[in-house]
C-alpha atoms as a PDB file:
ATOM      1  CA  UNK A   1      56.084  75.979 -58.875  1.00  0.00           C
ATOM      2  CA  UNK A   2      54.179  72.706 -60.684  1.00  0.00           C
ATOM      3  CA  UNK A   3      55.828  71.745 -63.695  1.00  0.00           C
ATOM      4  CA  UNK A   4      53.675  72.518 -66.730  1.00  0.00           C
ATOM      5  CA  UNK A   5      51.849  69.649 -68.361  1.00  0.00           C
ATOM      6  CA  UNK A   6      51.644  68.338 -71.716  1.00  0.00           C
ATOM      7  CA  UNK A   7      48.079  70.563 -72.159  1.00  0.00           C
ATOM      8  CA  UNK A   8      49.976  73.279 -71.087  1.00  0.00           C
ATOM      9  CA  UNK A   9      48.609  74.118 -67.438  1.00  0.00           C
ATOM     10  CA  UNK A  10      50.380  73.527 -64.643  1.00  0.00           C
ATOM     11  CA  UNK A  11      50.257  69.756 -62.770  1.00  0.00           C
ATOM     12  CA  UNK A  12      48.083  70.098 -59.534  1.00  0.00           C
ATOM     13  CA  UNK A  13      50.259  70.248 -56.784  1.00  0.00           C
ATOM     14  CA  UNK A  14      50.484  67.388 -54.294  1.00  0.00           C
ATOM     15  CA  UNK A  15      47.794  66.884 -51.728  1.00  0.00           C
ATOM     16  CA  UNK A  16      49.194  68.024 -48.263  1.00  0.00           C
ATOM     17  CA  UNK A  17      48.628  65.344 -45.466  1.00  0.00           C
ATOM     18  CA  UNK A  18      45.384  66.257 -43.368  1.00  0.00           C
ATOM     19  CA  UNK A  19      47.114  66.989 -40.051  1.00  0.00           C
ATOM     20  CA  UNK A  20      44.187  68.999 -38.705  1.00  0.00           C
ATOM     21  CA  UNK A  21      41.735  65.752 -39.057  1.00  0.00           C
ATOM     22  CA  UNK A  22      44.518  63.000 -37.621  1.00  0.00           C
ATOM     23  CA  UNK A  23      44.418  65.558 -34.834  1.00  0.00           C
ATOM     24  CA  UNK A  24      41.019  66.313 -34.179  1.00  0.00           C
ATOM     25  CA  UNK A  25      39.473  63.321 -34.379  1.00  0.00           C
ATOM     26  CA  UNK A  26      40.767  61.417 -31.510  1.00  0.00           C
ATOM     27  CA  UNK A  27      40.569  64.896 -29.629  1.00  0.00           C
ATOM     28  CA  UNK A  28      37.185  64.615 -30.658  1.00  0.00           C
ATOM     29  CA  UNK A  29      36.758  60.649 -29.203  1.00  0.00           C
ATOM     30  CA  UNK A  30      38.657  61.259 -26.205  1.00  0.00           C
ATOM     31  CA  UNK A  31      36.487  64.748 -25.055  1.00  0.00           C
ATOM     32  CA  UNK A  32      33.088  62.436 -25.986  1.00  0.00           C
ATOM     33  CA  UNK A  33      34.695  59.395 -24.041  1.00  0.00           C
ATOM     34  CA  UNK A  34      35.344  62.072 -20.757  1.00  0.00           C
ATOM     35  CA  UNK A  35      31.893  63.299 -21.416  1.00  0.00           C
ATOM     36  CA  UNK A  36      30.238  59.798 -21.457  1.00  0.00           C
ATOM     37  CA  UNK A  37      32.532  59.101 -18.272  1.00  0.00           C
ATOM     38  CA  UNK A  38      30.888  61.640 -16.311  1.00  0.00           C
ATOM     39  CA  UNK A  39      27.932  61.150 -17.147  1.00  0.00           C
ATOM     40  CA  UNK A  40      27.442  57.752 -16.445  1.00  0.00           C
ATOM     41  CA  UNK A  41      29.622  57.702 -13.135  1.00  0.00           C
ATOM     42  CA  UNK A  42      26.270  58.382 -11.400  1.00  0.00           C
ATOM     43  CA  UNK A  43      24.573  55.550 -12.652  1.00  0.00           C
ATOM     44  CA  UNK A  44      27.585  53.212 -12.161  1.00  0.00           C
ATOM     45  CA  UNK A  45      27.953  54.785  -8.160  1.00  0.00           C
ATOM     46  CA  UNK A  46      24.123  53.465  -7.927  1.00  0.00           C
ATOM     47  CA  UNK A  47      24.500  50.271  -9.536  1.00  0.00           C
ATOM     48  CA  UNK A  48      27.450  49.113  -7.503  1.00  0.00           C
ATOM     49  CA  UNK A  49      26.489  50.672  -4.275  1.00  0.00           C
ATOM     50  CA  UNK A  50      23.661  48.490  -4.704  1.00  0.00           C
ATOM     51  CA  UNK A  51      25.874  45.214  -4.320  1.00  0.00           C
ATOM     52  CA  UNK A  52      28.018  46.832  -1.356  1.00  0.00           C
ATOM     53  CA  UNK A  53      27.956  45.809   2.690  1.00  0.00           C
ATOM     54  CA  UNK A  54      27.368  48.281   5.180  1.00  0.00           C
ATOM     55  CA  UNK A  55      31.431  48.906   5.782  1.00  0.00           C
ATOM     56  CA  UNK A  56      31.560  49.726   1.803  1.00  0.00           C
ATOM     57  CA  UNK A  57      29.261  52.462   2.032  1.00  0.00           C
ATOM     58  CA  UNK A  58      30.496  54.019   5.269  1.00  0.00           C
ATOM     59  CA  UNK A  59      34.020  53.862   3.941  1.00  0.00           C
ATOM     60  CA  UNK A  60      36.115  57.157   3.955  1.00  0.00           C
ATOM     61  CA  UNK A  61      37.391  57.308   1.495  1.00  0.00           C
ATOM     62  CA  UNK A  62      34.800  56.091  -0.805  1.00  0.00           C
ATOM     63  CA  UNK A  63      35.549  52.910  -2.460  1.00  0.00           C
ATOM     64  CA  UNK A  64      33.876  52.660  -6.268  1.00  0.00           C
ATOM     65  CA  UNK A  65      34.192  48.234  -6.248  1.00  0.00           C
ATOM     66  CA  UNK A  66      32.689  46.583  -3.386  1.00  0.00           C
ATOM     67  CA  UNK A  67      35.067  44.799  -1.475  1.00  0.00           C
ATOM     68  CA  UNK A  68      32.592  41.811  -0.845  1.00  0.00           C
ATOM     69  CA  UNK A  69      29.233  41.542  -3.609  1.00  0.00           C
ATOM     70  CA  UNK A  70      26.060  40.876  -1.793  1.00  0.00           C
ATOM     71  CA  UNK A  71      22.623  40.798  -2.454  1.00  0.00           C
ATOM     72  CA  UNK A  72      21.342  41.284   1.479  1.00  0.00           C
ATOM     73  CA  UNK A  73      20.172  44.869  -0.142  1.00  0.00           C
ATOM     74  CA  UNK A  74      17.723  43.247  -1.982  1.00  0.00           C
ATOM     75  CA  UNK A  75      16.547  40.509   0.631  1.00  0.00           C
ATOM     76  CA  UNK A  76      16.109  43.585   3.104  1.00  0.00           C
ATOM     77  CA  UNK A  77      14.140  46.038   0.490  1.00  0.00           C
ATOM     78  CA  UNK A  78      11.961  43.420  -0.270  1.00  0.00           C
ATOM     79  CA  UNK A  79      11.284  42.596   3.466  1.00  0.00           C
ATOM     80  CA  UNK A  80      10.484  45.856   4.208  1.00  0.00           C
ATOM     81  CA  UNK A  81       8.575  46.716   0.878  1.00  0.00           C
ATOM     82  CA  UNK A  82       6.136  45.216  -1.032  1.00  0.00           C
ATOM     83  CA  UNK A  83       8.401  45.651  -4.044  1.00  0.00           C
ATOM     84  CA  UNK A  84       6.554  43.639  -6.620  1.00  0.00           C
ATOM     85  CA  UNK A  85       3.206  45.634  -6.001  1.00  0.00           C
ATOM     86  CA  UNK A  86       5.082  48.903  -6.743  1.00  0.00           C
ATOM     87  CA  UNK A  87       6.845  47.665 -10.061  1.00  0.00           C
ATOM     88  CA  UNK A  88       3.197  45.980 -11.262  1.00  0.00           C
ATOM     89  CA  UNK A  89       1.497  49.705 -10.798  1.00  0.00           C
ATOM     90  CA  UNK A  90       4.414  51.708 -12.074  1.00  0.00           C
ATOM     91  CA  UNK A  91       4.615  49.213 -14.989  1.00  0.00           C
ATOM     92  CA  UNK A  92       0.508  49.097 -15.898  1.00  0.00           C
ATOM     93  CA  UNK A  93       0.193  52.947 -15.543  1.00  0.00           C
ATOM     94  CA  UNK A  94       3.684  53.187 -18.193  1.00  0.00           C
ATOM     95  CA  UNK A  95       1.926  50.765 -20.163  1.00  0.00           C
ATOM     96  CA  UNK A  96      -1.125  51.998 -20.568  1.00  0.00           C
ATOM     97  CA  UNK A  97      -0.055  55.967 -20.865  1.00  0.00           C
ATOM     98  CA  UNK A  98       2.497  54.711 -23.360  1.00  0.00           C
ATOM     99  CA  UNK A  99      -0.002  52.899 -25.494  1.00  0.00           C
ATOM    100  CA  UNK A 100      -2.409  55.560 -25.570  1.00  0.00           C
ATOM    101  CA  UNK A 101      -0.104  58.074 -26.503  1.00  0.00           C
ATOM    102  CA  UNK A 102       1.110  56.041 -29.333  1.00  0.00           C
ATOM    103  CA  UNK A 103      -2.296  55.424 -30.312  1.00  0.00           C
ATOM    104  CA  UNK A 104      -3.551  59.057 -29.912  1.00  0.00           C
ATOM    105  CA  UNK A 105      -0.960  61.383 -31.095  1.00  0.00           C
ATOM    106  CA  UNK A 106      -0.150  59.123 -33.991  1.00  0.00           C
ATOM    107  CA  UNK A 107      -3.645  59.686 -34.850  1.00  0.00           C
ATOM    108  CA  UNK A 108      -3.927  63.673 -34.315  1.00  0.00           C
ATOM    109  CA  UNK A 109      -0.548  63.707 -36.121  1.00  0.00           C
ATOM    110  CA  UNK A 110      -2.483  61.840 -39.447  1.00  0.00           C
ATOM    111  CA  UNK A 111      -4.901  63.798 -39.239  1.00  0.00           C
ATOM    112  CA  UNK A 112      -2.197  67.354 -39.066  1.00  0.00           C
ATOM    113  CA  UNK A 113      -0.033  66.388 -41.522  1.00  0.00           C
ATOM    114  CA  UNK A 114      -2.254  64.610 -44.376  1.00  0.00           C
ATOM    115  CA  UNK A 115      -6.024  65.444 -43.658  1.00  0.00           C
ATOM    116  CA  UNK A 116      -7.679  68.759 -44.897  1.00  0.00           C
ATOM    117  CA  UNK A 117     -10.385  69.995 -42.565  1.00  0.00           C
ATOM    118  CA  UNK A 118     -11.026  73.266 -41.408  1.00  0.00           C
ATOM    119  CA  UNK A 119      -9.288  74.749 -38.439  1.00  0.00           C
ATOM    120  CA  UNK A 120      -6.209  72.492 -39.245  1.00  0.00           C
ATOM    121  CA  UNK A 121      -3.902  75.228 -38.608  1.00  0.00           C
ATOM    122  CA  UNK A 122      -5.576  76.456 -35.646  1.00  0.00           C
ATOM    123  CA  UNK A 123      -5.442  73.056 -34.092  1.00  0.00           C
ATOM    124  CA  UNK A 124      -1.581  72.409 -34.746  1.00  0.00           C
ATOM    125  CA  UNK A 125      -1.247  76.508 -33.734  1.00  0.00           C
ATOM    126  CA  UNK A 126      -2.432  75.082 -30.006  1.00  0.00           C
ATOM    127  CA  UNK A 127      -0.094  71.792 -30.305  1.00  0.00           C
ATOM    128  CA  UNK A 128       2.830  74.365 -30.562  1.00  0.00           C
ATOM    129  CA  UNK A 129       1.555  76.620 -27.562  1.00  0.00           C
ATOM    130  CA  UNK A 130       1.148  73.328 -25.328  1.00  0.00           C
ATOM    131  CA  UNK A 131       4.706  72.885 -26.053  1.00  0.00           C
ATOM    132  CA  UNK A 132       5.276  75.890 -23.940  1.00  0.00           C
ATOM    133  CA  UNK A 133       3.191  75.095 -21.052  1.00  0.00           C
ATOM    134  CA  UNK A 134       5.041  74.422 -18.293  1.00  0.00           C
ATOM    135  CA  UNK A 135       4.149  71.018 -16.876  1.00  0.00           C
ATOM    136  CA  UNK A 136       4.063  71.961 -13.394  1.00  0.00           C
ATOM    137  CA  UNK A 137       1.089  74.597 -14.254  1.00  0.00           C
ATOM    138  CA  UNK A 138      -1.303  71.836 -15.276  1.00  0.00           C
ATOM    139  CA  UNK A 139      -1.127  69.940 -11.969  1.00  0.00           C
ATOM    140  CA  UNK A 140      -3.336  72.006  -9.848  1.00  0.00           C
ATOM    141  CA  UNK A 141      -6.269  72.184 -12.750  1.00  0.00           C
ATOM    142  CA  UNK A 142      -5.576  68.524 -13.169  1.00  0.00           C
ATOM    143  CA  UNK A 143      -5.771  67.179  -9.683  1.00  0.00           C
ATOM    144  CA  UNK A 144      -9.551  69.447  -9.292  1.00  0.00           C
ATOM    145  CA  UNK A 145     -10.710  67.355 -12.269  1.00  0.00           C
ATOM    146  CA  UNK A 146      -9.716  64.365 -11.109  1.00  0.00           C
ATOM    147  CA  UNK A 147     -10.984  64.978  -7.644  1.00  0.00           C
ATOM    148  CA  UNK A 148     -14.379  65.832  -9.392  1.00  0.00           C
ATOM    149  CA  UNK A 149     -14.403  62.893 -11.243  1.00  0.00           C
ATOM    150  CA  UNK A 150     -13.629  60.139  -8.287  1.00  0.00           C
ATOM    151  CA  UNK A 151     -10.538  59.385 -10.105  1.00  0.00           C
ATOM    152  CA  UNK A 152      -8.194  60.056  -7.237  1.00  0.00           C
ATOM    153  CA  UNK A 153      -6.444  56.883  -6.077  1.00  0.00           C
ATOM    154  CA  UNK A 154      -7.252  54.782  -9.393  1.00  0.00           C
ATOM    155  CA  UNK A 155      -5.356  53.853 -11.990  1.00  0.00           C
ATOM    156  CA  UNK A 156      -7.373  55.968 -14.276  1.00  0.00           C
ATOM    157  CA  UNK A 157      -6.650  58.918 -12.651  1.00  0.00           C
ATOM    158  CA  UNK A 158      -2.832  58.285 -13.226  1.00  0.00           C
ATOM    159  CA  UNK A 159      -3.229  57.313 -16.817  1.00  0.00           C
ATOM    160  CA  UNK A 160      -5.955  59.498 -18.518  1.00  0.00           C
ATOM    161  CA  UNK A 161      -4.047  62.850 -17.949  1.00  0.00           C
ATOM    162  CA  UNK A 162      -1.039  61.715 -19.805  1.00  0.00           C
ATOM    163  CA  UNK A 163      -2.985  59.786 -22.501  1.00  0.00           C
ATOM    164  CA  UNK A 164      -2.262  62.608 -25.349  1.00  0.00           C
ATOM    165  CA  UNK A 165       0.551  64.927 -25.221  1.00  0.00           C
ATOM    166  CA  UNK A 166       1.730  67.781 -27.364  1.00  0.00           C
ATOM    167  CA  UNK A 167       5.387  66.587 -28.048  1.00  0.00           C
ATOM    168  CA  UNK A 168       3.900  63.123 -29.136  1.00  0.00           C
ATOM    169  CA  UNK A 169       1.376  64.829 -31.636  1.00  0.00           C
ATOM    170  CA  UNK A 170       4.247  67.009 -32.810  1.00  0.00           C
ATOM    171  CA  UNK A 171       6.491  64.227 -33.575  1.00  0.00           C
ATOM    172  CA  UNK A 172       3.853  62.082 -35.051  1.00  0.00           C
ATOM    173  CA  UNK A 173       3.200  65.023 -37.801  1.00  0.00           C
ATOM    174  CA  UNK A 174       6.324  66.025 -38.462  1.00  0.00           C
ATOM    175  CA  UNK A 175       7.813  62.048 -39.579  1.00  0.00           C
ATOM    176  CA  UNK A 176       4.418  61.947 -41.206  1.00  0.00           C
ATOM    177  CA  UNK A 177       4.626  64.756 -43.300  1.00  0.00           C
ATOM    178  CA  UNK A 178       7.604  63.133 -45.205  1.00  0.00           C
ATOM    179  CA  UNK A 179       5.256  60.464 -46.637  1.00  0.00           C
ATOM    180  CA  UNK A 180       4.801  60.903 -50.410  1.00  0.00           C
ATOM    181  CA  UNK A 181       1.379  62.174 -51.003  1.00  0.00           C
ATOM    182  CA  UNK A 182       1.212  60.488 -53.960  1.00  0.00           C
ATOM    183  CA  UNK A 183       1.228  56.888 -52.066  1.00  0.00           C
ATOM    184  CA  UNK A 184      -1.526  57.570 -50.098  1.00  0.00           C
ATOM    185  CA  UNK A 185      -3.599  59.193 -53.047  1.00  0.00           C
ATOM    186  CA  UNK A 186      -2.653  55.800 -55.045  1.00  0.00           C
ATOM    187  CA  UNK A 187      -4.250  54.375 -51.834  1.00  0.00           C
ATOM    188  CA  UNK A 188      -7.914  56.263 -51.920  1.00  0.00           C
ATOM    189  CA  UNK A 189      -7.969  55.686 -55.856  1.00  0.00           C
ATOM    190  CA  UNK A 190      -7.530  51.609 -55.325  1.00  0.00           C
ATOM    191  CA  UNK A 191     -10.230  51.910 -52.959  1.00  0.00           C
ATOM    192  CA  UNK A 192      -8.135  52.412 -49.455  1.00  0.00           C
ATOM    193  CA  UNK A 193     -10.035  54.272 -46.706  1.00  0.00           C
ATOM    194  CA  UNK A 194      -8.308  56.240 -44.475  1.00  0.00           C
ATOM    195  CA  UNK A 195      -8.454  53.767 -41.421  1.00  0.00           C
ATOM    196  CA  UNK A 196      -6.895  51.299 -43.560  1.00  0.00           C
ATOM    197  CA  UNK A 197      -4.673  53.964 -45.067  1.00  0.00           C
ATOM    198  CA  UNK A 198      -3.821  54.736 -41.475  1.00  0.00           C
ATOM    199  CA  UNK A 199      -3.134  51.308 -40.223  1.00  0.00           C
ATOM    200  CA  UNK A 200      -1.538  49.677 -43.196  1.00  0.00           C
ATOM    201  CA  UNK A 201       0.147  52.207 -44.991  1.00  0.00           C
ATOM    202  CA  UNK A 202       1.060  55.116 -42.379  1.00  0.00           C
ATOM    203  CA  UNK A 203       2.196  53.207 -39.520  1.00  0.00           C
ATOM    204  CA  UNK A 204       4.782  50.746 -40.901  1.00  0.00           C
ATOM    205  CA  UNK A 205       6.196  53.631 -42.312  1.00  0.00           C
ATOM    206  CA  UNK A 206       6.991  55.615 -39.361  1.00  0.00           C
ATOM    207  CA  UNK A 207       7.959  52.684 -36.885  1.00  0.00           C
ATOM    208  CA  UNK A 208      11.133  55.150 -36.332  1.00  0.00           C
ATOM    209  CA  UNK A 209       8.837  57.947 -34.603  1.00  0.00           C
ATOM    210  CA  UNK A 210       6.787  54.809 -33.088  1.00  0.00           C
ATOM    211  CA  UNK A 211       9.989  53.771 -31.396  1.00  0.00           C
ATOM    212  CA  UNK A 212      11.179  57.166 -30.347  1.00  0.00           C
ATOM    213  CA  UNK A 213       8.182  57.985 -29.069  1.00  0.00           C
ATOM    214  CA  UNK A 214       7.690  55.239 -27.192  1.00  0.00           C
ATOM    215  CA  UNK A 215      11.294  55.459 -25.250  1.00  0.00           C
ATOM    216  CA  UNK A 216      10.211  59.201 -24.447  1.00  0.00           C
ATOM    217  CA  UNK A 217       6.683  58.104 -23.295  1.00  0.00           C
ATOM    218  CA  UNK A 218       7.693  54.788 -21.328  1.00  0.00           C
ATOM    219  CA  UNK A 219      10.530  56.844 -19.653  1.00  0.00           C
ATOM    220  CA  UNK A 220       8.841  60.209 -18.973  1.00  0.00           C
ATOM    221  CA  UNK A 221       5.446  57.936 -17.067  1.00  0.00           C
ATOM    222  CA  UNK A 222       7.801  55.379 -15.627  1.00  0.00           C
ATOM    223  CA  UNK A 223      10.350  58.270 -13.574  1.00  0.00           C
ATOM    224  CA  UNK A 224       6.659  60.496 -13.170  1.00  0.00           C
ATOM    225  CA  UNK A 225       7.096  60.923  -9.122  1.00  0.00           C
ATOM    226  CA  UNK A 226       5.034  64.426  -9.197  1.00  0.00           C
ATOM    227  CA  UNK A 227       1.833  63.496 -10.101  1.00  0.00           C
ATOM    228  CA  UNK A 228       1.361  60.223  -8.349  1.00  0.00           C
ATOM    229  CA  UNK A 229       2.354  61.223  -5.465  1.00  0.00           C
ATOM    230  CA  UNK A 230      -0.335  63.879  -5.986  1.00  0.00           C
ATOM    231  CA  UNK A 231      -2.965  61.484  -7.029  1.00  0.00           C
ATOM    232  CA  UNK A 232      -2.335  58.641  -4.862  1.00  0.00           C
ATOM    233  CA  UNK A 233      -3.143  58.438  -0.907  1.00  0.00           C
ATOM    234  CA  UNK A 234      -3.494  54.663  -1.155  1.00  0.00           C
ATOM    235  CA  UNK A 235       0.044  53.121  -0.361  1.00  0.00           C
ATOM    236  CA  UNK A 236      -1.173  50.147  -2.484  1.00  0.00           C
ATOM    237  CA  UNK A 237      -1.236  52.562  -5.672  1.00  0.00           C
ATOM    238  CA  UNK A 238       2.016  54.208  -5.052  1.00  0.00           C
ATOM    239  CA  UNK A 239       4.174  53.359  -8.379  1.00  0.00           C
ATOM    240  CA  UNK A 240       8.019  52.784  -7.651  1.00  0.00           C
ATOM    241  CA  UNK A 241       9.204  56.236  -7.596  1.00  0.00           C
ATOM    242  CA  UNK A 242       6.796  57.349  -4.435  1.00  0.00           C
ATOM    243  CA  UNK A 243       7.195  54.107  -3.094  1.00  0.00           C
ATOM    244  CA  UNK A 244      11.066  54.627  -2.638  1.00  0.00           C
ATOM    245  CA  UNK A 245      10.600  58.531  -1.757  1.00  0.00           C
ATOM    246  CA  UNK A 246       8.277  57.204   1.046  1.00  0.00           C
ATOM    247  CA  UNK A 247      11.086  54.513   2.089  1.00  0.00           C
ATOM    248  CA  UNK A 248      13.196  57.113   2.386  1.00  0.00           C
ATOM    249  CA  UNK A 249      11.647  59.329   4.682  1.00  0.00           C
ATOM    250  CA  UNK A 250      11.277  56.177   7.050  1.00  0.00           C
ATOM    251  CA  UNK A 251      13.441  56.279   9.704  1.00  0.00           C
ATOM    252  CA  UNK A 252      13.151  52.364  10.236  1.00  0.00           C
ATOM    253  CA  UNK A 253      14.585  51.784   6.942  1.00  0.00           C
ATOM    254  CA  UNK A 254      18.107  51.825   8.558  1.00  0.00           C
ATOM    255  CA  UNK A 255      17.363  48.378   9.747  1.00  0.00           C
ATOM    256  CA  UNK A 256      18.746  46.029   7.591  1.00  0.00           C
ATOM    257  CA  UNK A 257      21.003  47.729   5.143  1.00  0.00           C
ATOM    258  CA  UNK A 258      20.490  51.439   5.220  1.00  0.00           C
ATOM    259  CA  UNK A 259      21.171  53.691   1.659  1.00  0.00           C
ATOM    260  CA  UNK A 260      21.859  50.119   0.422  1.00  0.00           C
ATOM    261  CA  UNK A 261      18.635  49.288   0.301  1.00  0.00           C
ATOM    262  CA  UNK A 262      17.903  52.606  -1.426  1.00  0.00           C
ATOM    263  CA  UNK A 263      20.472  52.292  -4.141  1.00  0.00           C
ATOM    264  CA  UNK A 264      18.878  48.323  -4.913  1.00  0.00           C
ATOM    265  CA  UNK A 265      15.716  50.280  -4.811  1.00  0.00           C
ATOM    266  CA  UNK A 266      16.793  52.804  -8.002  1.00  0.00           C
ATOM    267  CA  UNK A 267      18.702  50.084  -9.762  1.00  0.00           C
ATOM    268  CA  UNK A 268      15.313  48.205 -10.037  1.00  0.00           C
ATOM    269  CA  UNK A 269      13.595  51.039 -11.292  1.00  0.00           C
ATOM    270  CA  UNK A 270      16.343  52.041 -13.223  1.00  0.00           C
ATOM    271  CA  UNK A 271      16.690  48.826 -15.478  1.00  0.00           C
ATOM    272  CA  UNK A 272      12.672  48.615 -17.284  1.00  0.00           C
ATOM    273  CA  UNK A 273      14.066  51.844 -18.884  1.00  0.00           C
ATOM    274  CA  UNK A 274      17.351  50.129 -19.810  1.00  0.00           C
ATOM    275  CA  UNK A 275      15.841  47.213 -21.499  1.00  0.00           C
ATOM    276  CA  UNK A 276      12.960  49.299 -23.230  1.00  0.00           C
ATOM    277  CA  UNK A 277      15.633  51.151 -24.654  1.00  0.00           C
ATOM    278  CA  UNK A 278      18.025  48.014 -25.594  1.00  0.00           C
ATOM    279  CA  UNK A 279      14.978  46.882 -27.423  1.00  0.00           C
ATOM    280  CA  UNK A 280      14.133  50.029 -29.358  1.00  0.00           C
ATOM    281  CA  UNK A 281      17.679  51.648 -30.020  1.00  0.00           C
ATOM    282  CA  UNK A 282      17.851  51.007 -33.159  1.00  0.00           C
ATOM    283  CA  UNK A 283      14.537  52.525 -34.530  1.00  0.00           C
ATOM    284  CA  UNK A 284      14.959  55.104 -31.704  1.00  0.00           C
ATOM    285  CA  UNK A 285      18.143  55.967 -33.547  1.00  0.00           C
ATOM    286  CA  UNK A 286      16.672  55.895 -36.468  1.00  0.00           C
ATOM    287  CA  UNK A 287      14.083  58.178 -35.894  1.00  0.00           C
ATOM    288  CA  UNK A 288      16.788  60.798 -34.691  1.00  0.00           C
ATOM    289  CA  UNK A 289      18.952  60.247 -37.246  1.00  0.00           C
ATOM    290  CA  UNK A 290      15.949  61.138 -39.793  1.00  0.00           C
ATOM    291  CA  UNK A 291      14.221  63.774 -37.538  1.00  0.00           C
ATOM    292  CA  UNK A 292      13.548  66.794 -40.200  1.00  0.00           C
ATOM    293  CA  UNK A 293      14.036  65.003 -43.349  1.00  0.00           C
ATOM    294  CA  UNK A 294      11.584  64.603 -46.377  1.00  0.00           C
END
């Protein structure tokens, strides 16, 4: 029992050591470190294999480190494939898609979350029902618009149906609602219209969103395989991703280094994504880290 104190009430007894939280927190670590481990070990499989001779790969047991680095992988993929045509399409239609998205859906997502006009509920009512779309549905209607346009095998006809999408307008809104009002009304009294409002004001405020949005954009166009390989018959507009499904299909790609030449293939398309993301990680974690908050 705590000795009473000079006011009479008892002394607070001593704090007990926190056990539970010396305990669980490198349980914690060491369960996120496994999890990280596994899912990477794909990645790092690919990226190795891509350095590995013929013997490495064929080796039974597998070996993870190649017993001899080479880079004949490479030489051979880009004999046998016209490597920097595929990255320059793949990288103009993620360009492009990615820019107009930003462009785009930042705008809608103004216009949702700080305009009044009528129908604004309506209009964000069938931004939340494209969320539910399945993607897959949309190809079919898609591909008979482009084909009535003349906009199969053209770079157009890659970009223009990814231009907008609903998750982009979504997140645009939802970091813009948490702008102050007030700012923007202090804005339109000094004299402000809304496109500078827009560009000056809105947009250096929600470089977070920008950033995230851009990852999700640049990654979701660059890895696209469906679509392209829909809307391309023209082997000089494949992007990366059909190029290499094409490649593998070959049975003359054997010659020369075999599922090296495949795993050099995937580590090239693999590493835009990487340094995108190296580049943007810390708005991109940013923007998650404030996701929901006003």
């Amino acid at each position: 029992m705590s000795a009473p104190t000079t006011t009479g009430r008892p002394a607070p007894a001593p704090a007990r050591p926190r056990r539970r939280g010396r305990v669980r927190t490198p349980l914690l670590y060491t369960v996120a470190s496994l999890g990280l481990l596994v899912m990477s070990a794909p990645f790092l499989w690919m990226a190795l294999s891509a350095f590995k001779t013929r013997r490495d790969l064929t080796a039974s047991p597998p070996v993870w480190l190649p017993s001899e680095w080479t880079l004949s992988n490479f030489g051979a993929l880009l004999d046998q494939l016209d490597m920097p045509r595929y990255f320059l399409n793949s990288l103009i239609v993620a360009v492009l898609v990615t820019l107009c998205n930003l462009l785009f859906c930042s705008m809608l997502g103004y216009a949702l979350a700080k305009l009044e006009f009528t129908g604004r509920s309506k209009v964000f009512g069938v931004v939340l029902a494209a969320l539910m779309v399945p993607g897959n549905l949309l190809i079919l209607p898609l591909y008979v618009l482009m084909t009535k346009l003349g906009l199969i095998d053209t770079y157009a006809g890659l970009v223009l149906p990814f231009a907008a999408g609903a998750f982009g307008v979504f997140l645009m809104r939802q970091f813009m609602q948490s702008i102050p009002d007030e700012l923007l009304e202090a804005a339109r009294i000094d004299g402000a219209g809304e496109w500078y409002i827009f560009w000056r004001i809105v947009l250096p405020l929600v470089k977070p969103a920008l950033a995230t949005l851009t990852i999700f954009t640049f990654l979701g166009s660059w890895n696209n395989f469906v679509w392209p390989l829909i809307a391309t018959n023209d082997p000089d507009k494949y992007t990366l991703p059909v190029a290499l499904a094409t490649f593998a299909n070959d049975p003359n790609r054997t010659v020369g280094g075999g599922n090296g030449m495949l795993m050099a293939g995937s580590l090239l398309v693999v590493l835009p994504v990487l340094l995108v993301f190296v580049v943007l990680q810390r708005h991109f974690t940013q923007g998650i880290a404030t996701a929901g908050l006003k």
